[in-house]
PDB file of N, CA and C in Angstrom:
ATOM      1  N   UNK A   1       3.884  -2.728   6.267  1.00  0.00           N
ATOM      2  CA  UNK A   1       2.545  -3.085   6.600  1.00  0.00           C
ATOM      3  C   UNK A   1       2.591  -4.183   7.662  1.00  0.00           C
ATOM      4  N   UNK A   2       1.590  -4.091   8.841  1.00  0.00           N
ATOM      5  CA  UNK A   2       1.710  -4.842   9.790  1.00  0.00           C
ATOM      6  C   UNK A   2       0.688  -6.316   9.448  1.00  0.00           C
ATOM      7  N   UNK A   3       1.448  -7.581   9.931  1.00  0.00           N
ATOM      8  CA  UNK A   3       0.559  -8.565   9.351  1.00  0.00           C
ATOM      9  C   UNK A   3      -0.056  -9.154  10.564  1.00  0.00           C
ATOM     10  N   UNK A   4      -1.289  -9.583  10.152  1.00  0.00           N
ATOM     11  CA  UNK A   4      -2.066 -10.767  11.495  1.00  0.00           C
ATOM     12  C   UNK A   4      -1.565 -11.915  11.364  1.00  0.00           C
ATOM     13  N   UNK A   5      -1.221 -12.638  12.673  1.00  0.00           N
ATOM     14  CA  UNK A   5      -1.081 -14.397  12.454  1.00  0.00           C
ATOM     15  C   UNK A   5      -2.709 -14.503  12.037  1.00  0.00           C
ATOM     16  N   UNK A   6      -2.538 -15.372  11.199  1.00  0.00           N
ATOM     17  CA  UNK A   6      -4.193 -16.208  10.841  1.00  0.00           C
ATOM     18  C   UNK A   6      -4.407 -17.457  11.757  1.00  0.00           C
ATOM     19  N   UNK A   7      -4.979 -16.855  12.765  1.00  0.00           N
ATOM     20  CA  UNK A   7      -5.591 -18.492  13.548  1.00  0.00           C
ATOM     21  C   UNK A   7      -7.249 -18.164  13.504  1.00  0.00           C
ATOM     22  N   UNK A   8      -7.692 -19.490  13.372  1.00  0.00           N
ATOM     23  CA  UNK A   8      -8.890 -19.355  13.532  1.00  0.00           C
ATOM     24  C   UNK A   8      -9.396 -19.879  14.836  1.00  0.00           C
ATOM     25  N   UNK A   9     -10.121 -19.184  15.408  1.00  0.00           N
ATOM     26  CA  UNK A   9     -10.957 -19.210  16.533  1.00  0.00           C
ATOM     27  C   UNK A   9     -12.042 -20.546  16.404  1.00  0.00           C
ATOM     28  N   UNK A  10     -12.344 -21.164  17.699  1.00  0.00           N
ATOM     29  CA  UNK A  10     -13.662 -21.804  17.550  1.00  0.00           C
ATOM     30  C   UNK A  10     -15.123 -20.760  17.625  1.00  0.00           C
ATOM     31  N   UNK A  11     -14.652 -20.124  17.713  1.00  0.00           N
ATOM     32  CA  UNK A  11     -15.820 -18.841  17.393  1.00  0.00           C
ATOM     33  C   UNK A  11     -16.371 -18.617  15.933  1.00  0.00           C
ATOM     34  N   UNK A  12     -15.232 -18.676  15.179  1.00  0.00           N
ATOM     35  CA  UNK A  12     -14.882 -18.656  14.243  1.00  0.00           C
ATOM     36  C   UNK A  12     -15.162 -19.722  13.213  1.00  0.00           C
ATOM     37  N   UNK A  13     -15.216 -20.535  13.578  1.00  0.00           N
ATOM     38  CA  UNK A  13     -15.858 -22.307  13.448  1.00  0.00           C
ATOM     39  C   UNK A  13     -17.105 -22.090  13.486  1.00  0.00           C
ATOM     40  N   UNK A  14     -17.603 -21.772  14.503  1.00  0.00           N
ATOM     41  CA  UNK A  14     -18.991 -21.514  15.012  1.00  0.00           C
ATOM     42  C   UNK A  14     -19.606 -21.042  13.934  1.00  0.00           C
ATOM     43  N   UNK A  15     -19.184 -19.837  14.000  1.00  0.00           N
ATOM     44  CA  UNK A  15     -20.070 -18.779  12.516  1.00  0.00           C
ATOM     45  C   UNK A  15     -19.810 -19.590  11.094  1.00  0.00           C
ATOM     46  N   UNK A  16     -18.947 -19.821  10.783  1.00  0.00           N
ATOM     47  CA  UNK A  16     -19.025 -20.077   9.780  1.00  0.00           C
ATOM     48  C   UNK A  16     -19.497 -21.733   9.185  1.00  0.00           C
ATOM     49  N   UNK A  17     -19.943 -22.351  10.540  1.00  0.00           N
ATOM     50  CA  UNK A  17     -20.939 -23.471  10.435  1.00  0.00           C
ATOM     51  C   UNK A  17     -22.632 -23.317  10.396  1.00  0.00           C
ATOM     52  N   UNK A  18     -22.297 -21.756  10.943  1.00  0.00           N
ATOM     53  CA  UNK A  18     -24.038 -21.592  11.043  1.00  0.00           C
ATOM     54  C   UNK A  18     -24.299 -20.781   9.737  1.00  0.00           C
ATOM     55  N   UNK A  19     -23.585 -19.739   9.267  1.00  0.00           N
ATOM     56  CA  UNK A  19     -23.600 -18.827   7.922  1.00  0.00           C
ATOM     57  C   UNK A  19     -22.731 -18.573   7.556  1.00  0.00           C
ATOM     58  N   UNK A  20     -22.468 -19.724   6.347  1.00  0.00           N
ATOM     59  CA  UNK A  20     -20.652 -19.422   5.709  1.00  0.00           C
ATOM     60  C   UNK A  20     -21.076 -18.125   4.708  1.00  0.00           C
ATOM     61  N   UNK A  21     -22.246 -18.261   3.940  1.00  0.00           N
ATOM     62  CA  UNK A  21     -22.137 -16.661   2.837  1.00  0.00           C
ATOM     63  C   UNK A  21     -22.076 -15.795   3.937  1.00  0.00           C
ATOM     64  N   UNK A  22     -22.117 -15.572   5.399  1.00  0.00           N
ATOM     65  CA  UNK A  22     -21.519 -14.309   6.266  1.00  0.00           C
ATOM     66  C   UNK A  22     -20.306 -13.699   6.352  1.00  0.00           C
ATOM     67  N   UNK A  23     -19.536 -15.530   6.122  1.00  0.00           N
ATOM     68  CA  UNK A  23     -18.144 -15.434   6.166  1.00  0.00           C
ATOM     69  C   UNK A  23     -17.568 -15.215   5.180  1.00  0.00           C
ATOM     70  N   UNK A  24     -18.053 -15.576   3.972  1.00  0.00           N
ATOM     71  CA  UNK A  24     -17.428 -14.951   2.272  1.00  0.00           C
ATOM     72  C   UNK A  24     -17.502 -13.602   2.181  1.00  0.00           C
ATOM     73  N   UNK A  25     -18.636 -13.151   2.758  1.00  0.00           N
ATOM     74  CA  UNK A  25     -19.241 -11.514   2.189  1.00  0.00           C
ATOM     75  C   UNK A  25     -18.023 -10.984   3.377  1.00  0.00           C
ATOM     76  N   UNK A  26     -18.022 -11.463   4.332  1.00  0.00           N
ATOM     77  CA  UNK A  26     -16.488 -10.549   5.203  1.00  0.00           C
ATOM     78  C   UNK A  26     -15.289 -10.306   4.805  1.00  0.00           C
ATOM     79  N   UNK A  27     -15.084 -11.417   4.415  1.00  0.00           N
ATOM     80  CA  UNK A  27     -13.774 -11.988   3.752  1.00  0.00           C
ATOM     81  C   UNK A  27     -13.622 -11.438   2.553  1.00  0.00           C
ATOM     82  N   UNK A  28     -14.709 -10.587   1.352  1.00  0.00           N
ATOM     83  CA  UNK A  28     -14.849  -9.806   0.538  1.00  0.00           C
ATOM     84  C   UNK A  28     -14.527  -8.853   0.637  1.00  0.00           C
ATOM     85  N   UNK A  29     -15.254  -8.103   1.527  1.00  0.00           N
ATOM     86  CA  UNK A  29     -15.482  -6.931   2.420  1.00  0.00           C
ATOM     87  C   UNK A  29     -14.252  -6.339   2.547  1.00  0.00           C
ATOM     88  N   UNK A  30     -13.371  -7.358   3.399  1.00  0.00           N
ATOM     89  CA  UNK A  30     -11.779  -6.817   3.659  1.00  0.00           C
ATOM     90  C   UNK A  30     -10.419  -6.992   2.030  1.00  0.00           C
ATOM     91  N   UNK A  31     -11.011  -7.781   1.370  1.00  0.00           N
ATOM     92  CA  UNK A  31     -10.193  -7.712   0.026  1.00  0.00           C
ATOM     93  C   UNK A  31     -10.372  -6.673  -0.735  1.00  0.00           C
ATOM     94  N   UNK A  32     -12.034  -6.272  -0.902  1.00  0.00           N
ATOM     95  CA  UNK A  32     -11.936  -4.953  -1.479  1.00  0.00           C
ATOM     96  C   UNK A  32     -11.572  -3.715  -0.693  1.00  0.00           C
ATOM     97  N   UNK A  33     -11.582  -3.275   0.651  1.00  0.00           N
ATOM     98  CA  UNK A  33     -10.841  -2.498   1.490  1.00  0.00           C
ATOM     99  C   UNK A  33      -9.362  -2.942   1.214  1.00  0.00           C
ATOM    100  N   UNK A  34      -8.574  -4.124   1.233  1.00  0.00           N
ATOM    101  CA  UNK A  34      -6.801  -4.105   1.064  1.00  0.00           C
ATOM    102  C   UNK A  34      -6.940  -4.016  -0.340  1.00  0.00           C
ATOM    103  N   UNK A  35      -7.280  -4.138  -1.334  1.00  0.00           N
ATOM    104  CA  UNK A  35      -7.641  -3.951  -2.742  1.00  0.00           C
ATOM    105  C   UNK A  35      -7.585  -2.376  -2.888  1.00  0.00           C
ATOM    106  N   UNK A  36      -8.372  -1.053  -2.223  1.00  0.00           N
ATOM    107  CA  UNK A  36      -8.684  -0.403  -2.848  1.00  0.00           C
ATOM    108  C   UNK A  36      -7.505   0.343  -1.961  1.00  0.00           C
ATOM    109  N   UNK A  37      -6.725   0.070  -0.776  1.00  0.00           N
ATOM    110  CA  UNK A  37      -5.721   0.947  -0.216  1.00  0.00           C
ATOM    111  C   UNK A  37      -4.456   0.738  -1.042  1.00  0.00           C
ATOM    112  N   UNK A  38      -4.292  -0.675  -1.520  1.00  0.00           N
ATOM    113  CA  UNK A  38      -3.438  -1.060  -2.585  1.00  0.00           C
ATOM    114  C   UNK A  38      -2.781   0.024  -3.852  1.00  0.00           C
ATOM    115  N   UNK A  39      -4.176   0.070  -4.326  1.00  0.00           N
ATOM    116  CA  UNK A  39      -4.265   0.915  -5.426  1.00  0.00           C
ATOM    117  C   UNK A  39      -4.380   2.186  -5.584  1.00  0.00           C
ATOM    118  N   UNK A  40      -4.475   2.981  -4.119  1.00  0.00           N
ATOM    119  CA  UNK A  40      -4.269   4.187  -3.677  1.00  0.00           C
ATOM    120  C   UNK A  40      -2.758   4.518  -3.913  1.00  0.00           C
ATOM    121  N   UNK A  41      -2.220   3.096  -3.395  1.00  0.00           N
ATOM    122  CA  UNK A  41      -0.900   3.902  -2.934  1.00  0.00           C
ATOM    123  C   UNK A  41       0.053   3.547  -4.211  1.00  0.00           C
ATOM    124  N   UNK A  42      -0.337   2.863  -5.138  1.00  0.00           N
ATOM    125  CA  UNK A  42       0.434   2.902  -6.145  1.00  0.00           C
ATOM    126  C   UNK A  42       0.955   4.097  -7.096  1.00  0.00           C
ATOM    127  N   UNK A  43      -0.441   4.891  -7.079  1.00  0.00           N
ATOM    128  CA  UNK A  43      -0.416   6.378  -7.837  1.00  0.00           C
ATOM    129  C   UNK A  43       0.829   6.931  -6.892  1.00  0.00           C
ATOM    130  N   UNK A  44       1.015   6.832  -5.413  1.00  0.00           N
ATOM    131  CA  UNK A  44       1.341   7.865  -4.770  1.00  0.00           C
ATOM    132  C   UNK A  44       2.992   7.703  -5.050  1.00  0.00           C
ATOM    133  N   UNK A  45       3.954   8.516  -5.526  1.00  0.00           N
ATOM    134  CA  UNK A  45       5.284   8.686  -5.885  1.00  0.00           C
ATOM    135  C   UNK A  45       5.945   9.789  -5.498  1.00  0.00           C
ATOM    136  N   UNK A  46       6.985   9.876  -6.221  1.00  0.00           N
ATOM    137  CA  UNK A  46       7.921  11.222  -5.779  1.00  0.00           C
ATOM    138  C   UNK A  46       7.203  12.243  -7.016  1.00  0.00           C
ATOM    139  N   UNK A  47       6.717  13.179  -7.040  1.00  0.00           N
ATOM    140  CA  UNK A  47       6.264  14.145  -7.799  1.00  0.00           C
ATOM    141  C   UNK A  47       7.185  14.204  -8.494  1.00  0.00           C
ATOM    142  N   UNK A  48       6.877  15.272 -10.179  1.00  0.00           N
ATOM    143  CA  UNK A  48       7.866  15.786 -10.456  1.00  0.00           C
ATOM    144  C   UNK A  48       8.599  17.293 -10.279  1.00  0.00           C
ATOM    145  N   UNK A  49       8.388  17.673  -8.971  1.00  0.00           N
ATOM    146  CA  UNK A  49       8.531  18.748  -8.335  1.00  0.00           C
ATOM    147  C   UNK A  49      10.182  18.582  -7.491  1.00  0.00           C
ATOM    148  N   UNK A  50       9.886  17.461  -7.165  1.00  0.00           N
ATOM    149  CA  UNK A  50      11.115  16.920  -6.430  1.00  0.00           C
ATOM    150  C   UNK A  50      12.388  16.276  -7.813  1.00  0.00           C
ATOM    151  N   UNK A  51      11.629  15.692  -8.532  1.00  0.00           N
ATOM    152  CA  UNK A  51      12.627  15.657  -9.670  1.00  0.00           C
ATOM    153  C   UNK A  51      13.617  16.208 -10.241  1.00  0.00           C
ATOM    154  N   UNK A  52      12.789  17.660 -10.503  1.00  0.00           N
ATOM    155  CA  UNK A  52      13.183  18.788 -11.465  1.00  0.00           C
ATOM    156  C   UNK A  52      14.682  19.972  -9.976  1.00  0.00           C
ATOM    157  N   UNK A  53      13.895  20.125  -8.615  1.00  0.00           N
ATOM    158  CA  UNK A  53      14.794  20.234  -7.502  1.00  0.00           C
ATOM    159  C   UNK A  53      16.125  19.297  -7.475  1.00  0.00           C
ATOM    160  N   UNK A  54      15.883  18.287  -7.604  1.00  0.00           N
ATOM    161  CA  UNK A  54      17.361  17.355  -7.812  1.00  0.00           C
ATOM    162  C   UNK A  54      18.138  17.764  -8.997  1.00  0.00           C
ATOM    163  N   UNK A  55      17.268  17.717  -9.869  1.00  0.00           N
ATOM    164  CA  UNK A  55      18.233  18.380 -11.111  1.00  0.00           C
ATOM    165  C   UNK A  55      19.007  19.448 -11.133  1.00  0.00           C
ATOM    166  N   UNK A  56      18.071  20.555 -10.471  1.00  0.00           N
ATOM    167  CA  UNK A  56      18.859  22.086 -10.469  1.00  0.00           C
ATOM    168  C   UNK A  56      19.760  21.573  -9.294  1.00  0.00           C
ATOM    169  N   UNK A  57      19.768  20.969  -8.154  1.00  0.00           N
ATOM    170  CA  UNK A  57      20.845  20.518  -7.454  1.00  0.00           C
ATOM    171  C   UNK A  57      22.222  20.261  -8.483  1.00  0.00           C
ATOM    172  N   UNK A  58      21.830  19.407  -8.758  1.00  0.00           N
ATOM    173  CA  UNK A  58      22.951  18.275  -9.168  1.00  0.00           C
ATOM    174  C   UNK A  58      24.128  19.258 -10.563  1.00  0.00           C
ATOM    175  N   UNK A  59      22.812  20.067 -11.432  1.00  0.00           N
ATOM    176  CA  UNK A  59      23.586  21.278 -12.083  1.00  0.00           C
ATOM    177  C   UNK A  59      24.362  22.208 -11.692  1.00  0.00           C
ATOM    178  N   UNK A  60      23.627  22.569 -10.321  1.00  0.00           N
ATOM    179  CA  UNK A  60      24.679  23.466  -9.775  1.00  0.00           C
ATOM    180  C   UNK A  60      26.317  22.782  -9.223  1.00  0.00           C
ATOM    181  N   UNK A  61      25.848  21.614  -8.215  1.00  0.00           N
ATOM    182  CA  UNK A  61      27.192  20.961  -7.588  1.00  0.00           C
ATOM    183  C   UNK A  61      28.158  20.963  -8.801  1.00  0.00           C
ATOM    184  N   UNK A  62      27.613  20.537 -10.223  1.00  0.00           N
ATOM    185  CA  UNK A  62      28.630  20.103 -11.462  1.00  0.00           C
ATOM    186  C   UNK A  62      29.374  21.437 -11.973  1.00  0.00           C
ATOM    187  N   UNK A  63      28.441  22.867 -11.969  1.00  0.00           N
ATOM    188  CA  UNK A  63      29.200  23.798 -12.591  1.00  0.00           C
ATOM    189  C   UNK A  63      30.069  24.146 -11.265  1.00  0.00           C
ATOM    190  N   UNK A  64      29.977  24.357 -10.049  1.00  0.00           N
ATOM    191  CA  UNK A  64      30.914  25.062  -8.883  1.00  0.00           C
ATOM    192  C   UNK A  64      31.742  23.587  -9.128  1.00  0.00           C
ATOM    193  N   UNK A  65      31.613  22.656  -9.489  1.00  0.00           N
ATOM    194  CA  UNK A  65      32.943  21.129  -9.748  1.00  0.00           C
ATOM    195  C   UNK A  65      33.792  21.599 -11.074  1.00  0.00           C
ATOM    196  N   UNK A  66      33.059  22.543 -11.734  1.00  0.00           N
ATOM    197  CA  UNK A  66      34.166  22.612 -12.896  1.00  0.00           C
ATOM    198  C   UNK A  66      33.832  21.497 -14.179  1.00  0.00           C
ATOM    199  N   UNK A  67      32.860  20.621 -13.428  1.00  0.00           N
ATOM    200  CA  UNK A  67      32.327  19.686 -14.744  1.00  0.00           C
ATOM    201  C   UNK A  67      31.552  20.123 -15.992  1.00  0.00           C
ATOM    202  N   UNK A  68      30.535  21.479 -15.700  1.00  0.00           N
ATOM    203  CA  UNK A  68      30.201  21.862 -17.310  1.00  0.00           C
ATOM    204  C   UNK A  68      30.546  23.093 -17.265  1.00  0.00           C
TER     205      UNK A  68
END
């Protein structure tokens, strides 16, 4: 994941001297967006499709090895 340097702007100053609840509700805004991509990608894994393929791999290499 690519990160931002955090500098703040005098722009940035600006706004949030004239309407800081602008600047909370943004600053929300983007936690629940990195919050909810977060938790997308946790579900996302190796299936067990790919599992069960390694297995029949690994059975076969062992019987042509002479191991079972």
């Amino acid at each position: 994941m690519k990160s931002k340097r955090a500098t703040i702007s005098i722009s940035k100053l600006a706004r949030y001297a004239s309407d800081p609840e602008s600047v909370f509700e943004k600053v929300n805004e983007s936690a629940v967006k990195y919050g909810n991509r977060a938790h997308a990608s946790i579900g996302k894994g190796p299936s067990l499709v790919l599992f069960i393929i390694a297995a029949i791999v690994i059975l076969i290499a062992a019987r042509k090895a002479g191991l079972l």
